[in-house]
PDB file of N, CA and C in Angstrom:
ATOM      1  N   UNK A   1       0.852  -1.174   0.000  1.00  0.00           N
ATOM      2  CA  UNK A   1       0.000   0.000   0.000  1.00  0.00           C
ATOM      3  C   UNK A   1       0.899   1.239   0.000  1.00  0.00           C
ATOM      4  N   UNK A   2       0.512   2.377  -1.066  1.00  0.00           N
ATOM      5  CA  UNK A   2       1.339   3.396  -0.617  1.00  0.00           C
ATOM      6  C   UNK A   2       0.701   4.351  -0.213  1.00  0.00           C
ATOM      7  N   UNK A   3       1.610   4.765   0.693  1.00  0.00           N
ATOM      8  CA  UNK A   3       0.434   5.674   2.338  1.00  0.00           C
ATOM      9  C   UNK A   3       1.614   7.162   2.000  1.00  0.00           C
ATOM     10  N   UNK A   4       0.518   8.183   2.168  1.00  0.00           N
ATOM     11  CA  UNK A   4       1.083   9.601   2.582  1.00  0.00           C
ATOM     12  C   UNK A   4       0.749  10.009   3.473  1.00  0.00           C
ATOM     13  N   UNK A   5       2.122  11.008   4.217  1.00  0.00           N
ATOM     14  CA  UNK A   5       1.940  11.133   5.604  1.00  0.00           C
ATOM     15  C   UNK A   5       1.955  12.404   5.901  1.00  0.00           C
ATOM     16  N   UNK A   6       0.782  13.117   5.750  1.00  0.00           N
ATOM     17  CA  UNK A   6       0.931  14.576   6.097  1.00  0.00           C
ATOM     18  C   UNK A   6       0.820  15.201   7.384  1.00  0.00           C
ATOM     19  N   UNK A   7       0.988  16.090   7.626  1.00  0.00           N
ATOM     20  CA  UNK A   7       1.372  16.958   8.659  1.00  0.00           C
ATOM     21  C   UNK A   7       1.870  18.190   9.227  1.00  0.00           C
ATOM     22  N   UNK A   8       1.812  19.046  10.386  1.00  0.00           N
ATOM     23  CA  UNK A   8       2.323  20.200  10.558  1.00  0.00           C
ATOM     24  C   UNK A   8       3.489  20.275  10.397  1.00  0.00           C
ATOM     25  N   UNK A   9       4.420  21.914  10.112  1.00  0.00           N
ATOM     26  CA  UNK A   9       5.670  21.701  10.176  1.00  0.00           C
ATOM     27  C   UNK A   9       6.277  21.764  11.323  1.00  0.00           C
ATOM     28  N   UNK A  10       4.981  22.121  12.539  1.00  0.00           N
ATOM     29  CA  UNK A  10       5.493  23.012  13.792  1.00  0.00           C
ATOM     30  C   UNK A  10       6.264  22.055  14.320  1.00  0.00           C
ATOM     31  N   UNK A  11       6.243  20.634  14.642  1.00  0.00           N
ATOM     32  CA  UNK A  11       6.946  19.979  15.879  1.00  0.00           C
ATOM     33  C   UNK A  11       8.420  19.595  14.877  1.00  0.00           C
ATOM     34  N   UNK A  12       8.887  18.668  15.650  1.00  0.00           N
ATOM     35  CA  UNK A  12      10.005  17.921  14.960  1.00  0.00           C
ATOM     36  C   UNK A  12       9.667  16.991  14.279  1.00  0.00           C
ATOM     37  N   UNK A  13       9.352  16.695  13.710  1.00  0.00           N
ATOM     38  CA  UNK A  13       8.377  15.676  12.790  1.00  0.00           C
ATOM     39  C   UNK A  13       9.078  14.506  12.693  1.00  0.00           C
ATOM     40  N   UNK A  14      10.837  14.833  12.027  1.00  0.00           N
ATOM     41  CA  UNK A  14      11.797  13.661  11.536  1.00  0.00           C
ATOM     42  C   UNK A  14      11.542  12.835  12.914  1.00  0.00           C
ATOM     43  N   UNK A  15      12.073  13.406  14.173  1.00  0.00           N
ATOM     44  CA  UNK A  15      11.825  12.714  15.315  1.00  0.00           C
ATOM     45  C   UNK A  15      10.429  12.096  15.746  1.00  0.00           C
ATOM     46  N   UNK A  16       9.725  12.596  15.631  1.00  0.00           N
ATOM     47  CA  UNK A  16       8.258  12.275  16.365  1.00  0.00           C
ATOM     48  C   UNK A  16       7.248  11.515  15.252  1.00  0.00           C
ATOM     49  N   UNK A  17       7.240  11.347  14.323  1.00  0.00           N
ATOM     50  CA  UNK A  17       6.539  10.598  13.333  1.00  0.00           C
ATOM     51  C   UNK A  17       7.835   9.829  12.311  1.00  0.00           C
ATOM     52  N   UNK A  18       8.530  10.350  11.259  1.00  0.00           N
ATOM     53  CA  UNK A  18       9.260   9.520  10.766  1.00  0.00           C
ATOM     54  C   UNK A  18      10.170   8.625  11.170  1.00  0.00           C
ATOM     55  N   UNK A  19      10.931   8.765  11.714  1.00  0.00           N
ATOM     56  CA  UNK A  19      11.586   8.004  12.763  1.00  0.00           C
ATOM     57  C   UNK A  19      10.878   6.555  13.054  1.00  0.00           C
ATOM     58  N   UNK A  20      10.037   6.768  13.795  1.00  0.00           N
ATOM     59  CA  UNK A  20       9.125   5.461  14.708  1.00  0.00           C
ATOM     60  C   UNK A  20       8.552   4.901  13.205  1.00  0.00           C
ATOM     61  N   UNK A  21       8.063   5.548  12.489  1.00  0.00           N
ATOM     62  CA  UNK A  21       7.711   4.347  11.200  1.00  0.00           C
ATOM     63  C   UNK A  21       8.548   4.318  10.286  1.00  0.00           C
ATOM     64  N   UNK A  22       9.601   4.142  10.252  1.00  0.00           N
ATOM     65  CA  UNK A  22      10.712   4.225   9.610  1.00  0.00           C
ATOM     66  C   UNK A  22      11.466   2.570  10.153  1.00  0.00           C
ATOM     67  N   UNK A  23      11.534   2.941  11.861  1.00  0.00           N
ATOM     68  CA  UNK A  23      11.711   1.533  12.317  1.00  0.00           C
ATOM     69  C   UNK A  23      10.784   0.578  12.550  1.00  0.00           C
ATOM     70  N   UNK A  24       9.859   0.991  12.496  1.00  0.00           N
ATOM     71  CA  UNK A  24       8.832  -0.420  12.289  1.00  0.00           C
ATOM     72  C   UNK A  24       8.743  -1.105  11.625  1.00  0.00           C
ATOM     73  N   UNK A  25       7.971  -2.249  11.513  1.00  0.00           N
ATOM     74  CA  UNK A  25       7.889  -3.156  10.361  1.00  0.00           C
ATOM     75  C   UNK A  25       6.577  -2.796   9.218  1.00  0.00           C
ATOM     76  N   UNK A  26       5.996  -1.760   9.400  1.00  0.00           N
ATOM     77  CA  UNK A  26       4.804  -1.296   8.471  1.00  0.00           C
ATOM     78  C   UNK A  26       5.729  -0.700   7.418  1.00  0.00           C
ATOM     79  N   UNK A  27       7.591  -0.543   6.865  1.00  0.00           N
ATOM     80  CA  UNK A  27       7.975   0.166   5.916  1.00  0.00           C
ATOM     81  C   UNK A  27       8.077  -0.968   5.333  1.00  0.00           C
ATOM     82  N   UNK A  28       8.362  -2.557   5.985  1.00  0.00           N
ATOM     83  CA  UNK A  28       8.552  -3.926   5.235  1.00  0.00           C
ATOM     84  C   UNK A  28       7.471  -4.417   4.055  1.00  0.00           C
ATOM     85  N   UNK A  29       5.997  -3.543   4.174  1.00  0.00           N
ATOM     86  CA  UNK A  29       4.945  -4.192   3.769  1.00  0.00           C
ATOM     87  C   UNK A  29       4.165  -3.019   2.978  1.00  0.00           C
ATOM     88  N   UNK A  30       4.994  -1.661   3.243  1.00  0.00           N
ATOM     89  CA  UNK A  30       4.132  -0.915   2.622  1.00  0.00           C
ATOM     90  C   UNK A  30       5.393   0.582   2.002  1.00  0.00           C
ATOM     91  N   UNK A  31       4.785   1.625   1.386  1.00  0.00           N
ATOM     92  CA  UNK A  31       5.785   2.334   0.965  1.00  0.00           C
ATOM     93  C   UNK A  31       5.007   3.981   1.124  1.00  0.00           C
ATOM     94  N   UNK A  32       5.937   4.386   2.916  1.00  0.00           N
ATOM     95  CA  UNK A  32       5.376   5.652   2.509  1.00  0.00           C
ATOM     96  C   UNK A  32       5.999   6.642   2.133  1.00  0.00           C
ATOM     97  N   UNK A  33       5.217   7.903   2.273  1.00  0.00           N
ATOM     98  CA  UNK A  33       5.848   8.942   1.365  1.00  0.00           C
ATOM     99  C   UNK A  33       5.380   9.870   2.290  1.00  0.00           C
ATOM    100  N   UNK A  34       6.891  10.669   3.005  1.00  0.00           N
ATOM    101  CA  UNK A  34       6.890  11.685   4.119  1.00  0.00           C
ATOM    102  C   UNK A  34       7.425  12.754   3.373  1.00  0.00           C
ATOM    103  N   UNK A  35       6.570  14.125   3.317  1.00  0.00           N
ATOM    104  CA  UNK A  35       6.619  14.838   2.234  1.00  0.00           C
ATOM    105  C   UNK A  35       7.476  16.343   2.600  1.00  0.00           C
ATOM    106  N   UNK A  36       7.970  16.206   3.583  1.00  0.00           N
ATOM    107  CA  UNK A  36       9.199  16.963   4.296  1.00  0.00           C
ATOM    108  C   UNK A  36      10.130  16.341   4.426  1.00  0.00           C
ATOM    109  N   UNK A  37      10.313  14.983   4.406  1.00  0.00           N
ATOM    110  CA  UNK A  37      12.248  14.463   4.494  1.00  0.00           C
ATOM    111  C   UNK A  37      13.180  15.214   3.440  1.00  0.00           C
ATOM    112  N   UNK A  38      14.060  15.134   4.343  1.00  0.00           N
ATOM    113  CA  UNK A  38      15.234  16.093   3.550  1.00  0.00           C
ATOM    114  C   UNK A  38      15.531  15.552   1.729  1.00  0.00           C
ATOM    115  N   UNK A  39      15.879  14.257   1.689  1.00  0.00           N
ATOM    116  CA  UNK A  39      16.152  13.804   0.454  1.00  0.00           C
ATOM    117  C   UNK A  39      14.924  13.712  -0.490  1.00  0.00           C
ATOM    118  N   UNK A  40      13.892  13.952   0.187  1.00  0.00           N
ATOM    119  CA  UNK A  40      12.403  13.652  -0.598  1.00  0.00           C
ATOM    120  C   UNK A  40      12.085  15.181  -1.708  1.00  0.00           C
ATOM    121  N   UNK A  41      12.104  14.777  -2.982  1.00  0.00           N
ATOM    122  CA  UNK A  41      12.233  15.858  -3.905  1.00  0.00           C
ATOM    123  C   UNK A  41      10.766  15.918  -4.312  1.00  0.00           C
ATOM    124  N   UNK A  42       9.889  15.693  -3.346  1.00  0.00           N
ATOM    125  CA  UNK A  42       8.211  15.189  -3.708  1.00  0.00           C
ATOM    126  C   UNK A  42       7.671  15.860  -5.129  1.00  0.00           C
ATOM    127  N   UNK A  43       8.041  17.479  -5.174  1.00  0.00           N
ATOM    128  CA  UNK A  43       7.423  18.479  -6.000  1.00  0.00           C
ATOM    129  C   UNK A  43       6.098  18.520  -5.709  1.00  0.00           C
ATOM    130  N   UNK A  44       5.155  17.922  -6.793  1.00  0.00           N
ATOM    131  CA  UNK A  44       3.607  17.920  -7.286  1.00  0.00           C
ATOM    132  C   UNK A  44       3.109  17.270  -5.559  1.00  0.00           C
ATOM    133  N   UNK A  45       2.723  18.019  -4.368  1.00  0.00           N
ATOM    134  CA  UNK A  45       2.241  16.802  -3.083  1.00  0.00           C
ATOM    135  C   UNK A  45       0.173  16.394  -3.914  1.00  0.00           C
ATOM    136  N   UNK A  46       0.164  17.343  -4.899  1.00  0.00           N
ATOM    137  CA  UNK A  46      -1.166  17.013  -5.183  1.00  0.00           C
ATOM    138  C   UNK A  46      -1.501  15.412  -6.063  1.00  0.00           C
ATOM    139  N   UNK A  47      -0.404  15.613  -7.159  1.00  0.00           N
ATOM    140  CA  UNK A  47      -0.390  14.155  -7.735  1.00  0.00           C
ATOM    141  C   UNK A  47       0.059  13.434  -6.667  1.00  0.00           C
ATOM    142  N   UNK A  48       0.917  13.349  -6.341  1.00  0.00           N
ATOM    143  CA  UNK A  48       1.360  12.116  -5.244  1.00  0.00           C
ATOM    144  C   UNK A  48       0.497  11.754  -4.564  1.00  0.00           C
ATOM    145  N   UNK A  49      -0.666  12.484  -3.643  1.00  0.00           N
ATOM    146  CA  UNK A  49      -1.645  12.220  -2.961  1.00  0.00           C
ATOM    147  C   UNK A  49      -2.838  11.403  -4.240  1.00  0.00           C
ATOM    148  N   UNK A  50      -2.840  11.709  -5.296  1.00  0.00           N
ATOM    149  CA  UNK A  50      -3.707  11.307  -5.877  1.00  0.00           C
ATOM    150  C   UNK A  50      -3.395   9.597  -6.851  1.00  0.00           C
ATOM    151  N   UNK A  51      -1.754   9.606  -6.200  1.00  0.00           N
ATOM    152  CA  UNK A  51      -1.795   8.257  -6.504  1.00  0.00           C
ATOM    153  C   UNK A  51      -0.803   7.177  -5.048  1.00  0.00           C
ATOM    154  N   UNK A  52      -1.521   7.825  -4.026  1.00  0.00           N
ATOM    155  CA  UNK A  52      -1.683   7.106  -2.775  1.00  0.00           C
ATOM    156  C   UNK A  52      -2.913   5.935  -2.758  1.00  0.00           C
ATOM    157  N   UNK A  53      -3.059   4.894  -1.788  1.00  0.00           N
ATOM    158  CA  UNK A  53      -3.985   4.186  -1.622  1.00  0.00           C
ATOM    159  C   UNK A  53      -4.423   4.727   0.254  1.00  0.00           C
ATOM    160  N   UNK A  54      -3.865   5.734   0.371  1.00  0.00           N
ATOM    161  CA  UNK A  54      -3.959   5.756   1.761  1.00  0.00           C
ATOM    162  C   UNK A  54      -3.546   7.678   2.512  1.00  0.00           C
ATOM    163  N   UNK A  55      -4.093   8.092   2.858  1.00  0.00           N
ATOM    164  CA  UNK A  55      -3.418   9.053   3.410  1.00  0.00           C
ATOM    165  C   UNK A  55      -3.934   9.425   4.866  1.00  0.00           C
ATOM    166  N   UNK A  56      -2.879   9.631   6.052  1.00  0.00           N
ATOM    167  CA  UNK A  56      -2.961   9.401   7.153  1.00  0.00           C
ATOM    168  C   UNK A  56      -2.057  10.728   7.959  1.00  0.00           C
ATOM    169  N   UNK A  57      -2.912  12.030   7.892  1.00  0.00           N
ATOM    170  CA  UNK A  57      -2.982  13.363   8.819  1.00  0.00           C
ATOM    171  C   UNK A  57      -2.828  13.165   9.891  1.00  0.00           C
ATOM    172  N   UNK A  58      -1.465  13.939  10.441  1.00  0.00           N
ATOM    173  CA  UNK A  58      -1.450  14.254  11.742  1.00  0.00           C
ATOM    174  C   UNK A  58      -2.140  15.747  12.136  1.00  0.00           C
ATOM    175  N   UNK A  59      -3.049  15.680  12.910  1.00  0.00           N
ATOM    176  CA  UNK A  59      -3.367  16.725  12.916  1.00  0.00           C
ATOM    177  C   UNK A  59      -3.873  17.452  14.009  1.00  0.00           C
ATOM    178  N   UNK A  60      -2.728  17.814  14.782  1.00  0.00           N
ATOM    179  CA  UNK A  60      -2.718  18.156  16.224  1.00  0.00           C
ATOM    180  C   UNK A  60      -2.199  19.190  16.264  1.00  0.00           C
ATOM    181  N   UNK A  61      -1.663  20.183  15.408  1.00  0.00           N
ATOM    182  CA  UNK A  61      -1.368  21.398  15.247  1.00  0.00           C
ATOM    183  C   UNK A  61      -2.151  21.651  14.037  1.00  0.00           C
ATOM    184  N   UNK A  62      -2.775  22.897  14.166  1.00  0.00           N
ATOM    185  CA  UNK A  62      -3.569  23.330  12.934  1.00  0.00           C
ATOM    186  C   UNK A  62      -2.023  23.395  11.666  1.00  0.00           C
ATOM    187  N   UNK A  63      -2.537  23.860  10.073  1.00  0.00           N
ATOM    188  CA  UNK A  63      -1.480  24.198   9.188  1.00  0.00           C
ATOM    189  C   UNK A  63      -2.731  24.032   8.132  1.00  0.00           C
ATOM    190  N   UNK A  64      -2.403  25.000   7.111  1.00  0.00           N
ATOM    191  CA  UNK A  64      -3.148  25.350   6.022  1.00  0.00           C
ATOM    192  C   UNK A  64      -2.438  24.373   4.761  1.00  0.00           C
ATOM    193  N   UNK A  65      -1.198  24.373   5.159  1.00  0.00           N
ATOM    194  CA  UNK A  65      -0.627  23.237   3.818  1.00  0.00           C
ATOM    195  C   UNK A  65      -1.459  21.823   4.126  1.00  0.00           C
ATOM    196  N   UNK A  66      -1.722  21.408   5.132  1.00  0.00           N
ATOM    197  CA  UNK A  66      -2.159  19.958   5.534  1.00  0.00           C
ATOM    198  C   UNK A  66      -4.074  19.905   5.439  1.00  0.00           C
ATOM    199  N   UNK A  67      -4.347  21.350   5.432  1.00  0.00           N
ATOM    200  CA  UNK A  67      -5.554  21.269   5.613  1.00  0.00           C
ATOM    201  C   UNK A  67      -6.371  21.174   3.908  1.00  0.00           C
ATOM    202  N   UNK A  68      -4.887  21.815   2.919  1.00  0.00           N
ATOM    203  CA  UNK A  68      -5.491  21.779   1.658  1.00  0.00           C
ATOM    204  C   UNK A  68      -5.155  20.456   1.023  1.00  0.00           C
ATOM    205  N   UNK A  69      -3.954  19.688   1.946  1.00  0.00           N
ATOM    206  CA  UNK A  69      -4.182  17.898   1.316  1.00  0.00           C
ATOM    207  C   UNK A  69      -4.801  17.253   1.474  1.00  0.00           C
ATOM    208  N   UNK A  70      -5.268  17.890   2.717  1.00  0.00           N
ATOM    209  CA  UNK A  70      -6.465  16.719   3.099  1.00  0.00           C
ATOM    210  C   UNK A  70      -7.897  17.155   1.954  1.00  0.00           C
ATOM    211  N   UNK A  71      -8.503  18.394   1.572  1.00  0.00           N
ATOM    212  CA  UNK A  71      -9.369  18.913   0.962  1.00  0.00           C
ATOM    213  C   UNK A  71      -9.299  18.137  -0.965  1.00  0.00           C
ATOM    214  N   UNK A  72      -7.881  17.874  -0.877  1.00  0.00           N
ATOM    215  CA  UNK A  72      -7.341  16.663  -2.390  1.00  0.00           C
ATOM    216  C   UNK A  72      -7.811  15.390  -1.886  1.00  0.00           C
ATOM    217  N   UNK A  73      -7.364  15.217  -0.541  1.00  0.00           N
ATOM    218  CA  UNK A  73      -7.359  13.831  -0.702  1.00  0.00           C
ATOM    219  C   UNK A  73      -8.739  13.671  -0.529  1.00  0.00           C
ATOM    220  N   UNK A  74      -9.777  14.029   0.238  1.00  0.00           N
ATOM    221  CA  UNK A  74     -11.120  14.057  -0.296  1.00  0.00           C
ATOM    222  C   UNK A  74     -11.554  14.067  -1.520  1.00  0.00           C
ATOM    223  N   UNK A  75     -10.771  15.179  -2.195  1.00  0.00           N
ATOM    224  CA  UNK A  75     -11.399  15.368  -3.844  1.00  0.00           C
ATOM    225  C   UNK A  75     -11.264  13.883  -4.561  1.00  0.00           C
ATOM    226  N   UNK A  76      -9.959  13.237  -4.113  1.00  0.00           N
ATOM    227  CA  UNK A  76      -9.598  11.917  -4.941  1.00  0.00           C
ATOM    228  C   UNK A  76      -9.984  10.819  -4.106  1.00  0.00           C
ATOM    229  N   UNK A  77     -11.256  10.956  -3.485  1.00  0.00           N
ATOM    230  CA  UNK A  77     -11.728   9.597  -2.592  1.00  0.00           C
ATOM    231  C   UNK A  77     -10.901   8.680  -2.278  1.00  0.00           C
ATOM    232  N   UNK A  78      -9.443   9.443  -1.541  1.00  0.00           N
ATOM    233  CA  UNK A  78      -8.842   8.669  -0.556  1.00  0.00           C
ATOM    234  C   UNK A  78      -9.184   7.900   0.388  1.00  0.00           C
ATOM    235  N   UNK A  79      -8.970   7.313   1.298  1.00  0.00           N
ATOM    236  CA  UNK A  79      -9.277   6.485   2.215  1.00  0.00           C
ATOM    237  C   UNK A  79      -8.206   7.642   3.076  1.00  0.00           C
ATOM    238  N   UNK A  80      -8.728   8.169   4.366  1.00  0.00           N
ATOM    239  CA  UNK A  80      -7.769   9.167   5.079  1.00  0.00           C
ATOM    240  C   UNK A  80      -8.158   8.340   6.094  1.00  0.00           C
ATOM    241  N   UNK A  81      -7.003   8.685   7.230  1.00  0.00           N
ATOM    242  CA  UNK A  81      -7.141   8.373   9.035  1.00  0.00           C
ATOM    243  C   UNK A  81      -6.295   9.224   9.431  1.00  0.00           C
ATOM    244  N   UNK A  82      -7.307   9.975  10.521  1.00  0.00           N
ATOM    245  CA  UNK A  82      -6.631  11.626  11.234  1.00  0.00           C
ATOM    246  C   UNK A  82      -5.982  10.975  12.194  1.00  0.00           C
ATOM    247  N   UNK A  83      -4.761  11.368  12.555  1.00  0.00           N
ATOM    248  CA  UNK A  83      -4.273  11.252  13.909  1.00  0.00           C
ATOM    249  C   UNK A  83      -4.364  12.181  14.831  1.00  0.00           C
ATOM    250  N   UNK A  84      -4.101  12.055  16.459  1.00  0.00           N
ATOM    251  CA  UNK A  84      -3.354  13.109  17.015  1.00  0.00           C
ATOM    252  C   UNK A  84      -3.333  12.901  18.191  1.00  0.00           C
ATOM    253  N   UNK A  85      -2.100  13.462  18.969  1.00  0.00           N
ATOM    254  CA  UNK A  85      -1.748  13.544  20.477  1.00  0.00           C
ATOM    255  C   UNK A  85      -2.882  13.707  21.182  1.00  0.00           C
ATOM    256  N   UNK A  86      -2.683  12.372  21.996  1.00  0.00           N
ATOM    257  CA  UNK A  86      -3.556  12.973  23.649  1.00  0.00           C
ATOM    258  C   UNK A  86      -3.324  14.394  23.867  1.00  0.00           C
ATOM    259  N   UNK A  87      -4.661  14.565  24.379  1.00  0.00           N
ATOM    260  CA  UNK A  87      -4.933  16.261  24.771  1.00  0.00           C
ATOM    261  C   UNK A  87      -5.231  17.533  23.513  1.00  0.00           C
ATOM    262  N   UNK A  88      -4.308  17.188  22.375  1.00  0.00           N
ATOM    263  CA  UNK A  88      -4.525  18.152  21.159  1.00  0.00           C
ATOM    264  C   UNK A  88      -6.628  18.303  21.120  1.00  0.00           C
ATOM    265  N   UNK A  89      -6.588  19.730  20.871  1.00  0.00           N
ATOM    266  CA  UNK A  89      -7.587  20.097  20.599  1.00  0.00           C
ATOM    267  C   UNK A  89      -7.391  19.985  19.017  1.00  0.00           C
ATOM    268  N   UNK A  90      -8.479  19.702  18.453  1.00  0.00           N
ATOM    269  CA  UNK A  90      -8.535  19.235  16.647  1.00  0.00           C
ATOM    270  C   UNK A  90     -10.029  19.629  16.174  1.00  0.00           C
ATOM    271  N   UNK A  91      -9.781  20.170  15.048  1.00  0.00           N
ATOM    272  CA  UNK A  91     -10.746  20.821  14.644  1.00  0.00           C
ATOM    273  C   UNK A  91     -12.359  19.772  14.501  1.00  0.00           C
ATOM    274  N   UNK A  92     -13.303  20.323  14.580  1.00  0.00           N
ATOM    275  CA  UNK A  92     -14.679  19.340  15.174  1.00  0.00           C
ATOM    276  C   UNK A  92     -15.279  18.741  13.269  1.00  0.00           C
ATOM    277  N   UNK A  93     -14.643  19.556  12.264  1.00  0.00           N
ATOM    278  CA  UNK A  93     -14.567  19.762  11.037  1.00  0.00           C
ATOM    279  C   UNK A  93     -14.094  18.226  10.458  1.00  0.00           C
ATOM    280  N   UNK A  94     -12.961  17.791  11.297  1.00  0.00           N
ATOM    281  CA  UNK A  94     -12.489  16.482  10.364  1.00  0.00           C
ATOM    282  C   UNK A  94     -13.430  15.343  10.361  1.00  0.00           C
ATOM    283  N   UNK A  95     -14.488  14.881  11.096  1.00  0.00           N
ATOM    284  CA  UNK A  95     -15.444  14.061  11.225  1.00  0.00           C
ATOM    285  C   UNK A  95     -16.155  14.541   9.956  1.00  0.00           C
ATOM    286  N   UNK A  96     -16.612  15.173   9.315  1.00  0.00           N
ATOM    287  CA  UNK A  96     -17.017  15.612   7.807  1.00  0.00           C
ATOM    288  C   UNK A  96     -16.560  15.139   6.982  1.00  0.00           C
ATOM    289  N   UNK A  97     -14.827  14.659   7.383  1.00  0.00           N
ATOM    290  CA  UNK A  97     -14.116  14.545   6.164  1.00  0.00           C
ATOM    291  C   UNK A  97     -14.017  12.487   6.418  1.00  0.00           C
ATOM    292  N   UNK A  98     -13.075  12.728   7.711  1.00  0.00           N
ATOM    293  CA  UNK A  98     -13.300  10.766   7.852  1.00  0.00           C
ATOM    294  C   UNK A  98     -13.979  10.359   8.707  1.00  0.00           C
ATOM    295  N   UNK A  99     -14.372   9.270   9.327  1.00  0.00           N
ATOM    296  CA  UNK A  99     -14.669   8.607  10.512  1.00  0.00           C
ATOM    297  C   UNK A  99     -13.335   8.673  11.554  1.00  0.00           C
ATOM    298  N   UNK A 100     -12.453   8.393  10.622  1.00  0.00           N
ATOM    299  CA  UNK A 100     -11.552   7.586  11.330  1.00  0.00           C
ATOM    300  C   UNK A 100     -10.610   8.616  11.738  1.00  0.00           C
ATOM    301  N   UNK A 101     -10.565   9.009  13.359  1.00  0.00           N
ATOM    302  CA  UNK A 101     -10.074   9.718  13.903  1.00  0.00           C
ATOM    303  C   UNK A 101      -9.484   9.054  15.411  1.00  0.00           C
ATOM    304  N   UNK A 102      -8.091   8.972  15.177  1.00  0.00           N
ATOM    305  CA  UNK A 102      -7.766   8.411  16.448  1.00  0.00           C
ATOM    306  C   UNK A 102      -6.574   8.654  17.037  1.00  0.00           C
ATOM    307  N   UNK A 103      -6.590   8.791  18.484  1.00  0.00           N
ATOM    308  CA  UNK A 103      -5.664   9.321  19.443  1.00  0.00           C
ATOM    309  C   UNK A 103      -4.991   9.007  20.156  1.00  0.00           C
ATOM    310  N   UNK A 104      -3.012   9.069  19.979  1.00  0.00           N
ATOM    311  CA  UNK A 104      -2.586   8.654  20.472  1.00  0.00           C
ATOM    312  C   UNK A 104      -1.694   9.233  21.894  1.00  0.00           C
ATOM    313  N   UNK A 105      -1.252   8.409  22.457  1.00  0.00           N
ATOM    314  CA  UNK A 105      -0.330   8.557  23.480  1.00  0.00           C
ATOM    315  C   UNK A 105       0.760   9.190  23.120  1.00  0.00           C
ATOM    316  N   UNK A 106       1.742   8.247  22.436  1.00  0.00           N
ATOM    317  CA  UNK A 106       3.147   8.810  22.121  1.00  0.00           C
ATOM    318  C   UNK A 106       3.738   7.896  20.519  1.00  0.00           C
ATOM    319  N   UNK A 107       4.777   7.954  20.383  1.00  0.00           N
ATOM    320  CA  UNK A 107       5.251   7.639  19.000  1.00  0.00           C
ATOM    321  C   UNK A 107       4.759   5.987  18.994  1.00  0.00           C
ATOM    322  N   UNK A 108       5.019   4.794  19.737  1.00  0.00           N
ATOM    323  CA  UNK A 108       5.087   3.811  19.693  1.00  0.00           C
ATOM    324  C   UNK A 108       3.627   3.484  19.383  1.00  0.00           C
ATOM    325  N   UNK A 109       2.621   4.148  20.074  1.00  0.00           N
ATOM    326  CA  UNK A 109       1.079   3.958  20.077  1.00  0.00           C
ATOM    327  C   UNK A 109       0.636   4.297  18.739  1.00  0.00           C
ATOM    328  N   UNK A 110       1.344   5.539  18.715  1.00  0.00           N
ATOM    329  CA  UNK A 110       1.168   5.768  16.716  1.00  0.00           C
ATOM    330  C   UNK A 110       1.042   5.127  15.798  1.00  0.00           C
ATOM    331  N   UNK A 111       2.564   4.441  16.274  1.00  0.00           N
ATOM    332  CA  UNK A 111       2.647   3.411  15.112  1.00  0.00           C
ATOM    333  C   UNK A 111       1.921   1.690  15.001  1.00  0.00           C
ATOM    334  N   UNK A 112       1.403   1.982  16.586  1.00  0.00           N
ATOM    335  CA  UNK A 112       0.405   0.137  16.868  1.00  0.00           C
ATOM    336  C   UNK A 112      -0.866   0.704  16.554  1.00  0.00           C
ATOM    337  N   UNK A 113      -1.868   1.709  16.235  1.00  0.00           N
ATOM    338  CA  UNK A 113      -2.535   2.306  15.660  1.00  0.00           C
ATOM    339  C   UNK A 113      -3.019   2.526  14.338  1.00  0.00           C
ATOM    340  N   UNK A 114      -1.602   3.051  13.502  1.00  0.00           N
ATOM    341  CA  UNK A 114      -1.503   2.904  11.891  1.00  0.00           C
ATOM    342  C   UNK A 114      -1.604   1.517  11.663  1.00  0.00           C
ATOM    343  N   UNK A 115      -0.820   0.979  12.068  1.00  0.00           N
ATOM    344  CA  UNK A 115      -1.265  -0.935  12.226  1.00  0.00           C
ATOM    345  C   UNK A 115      -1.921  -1.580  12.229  1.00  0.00           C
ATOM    346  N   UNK A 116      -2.685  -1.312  13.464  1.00  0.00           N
ATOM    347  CA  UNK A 116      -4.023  -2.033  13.205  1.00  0.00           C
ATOM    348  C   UNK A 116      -5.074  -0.806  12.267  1.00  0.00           C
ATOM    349  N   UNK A 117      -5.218   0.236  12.143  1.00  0.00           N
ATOM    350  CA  UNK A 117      -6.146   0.856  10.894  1.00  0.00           C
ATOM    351  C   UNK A 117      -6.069   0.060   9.718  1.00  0.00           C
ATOM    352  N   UNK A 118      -4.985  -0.101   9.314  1.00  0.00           N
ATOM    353  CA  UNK A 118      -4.084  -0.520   7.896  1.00  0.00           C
ATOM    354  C   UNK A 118      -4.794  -1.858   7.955  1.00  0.00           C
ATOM    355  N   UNK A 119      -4.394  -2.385   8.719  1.00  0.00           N
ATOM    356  CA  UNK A 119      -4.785  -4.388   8.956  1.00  0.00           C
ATOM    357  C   UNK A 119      -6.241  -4.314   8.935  1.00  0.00           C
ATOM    358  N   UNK A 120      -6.819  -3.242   9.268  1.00  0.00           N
ATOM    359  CA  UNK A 120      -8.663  -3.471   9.426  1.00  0.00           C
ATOM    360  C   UNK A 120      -8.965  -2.919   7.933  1.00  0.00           C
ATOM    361  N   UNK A 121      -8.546  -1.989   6.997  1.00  0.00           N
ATOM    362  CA  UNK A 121      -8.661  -1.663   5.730  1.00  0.00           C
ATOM    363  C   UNK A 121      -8.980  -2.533   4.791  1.00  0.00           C
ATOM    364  N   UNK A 122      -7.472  -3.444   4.822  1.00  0.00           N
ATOM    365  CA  UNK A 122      -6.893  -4.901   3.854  1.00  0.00           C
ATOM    366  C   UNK A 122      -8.007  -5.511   3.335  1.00  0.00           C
TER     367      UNK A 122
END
């Protein structure tokens, strides 16, 4: 499956999201596409999203770049799943867009989360 992983620029991202699925075993089985890594020359994030099978928002800091991928990935009847930190306040708006809105603890929960979403998709 290839999954895009959007998100704010505010936190550390490399650390706090790429990282932890980077070492997991969900990169063995699937191929994502983190659209801020340094070597990642993405260009077009609109085509790329539109030839995802998956796109999966963090979205615990507001950001207008993330809010207009997600508004594509709707347009291209993605399959999306919002994430976000315990406690983040998140806009009441994304239930419009998916069901699937779910909240984690910390990096490790993140990634047993994307996991089982992914495994309940299949």
């Amino acid at each position: 499956m290839k999954i895009y992983f959007g998100h704010s620029r505010v936190d550390d991202f490399e650390s706090q999201y790429y990282e932890p699925i980077k070492k997991s075993s969900l990169v063995n089985d699937h191929e994502f596409i983190f659209p801020h890594e340094r070597d990642n020359e993405l260009g077009n994030s609109k085509q790329t999203i539109e030839n995802c099978d998956l796109v999966i928002a963090e979205v615990s800091d507001p950001s207008l770049a993330l809010g207009i991928e997600i508004g594509w990935s709707e347009m291209f009847n993605k399959k999306i799943l919002f994430l976000h930190k315990k406690g983040a306040t998140v806009s009441r708006s994304l239930k419009h867009v998916s069901k699937n809105i779910l909240e984690y603890n910390d990096a490790e929960d993140m990634v047993e989360k994307i996991n089982l979403f992914i495994n309940e998709i299949k």
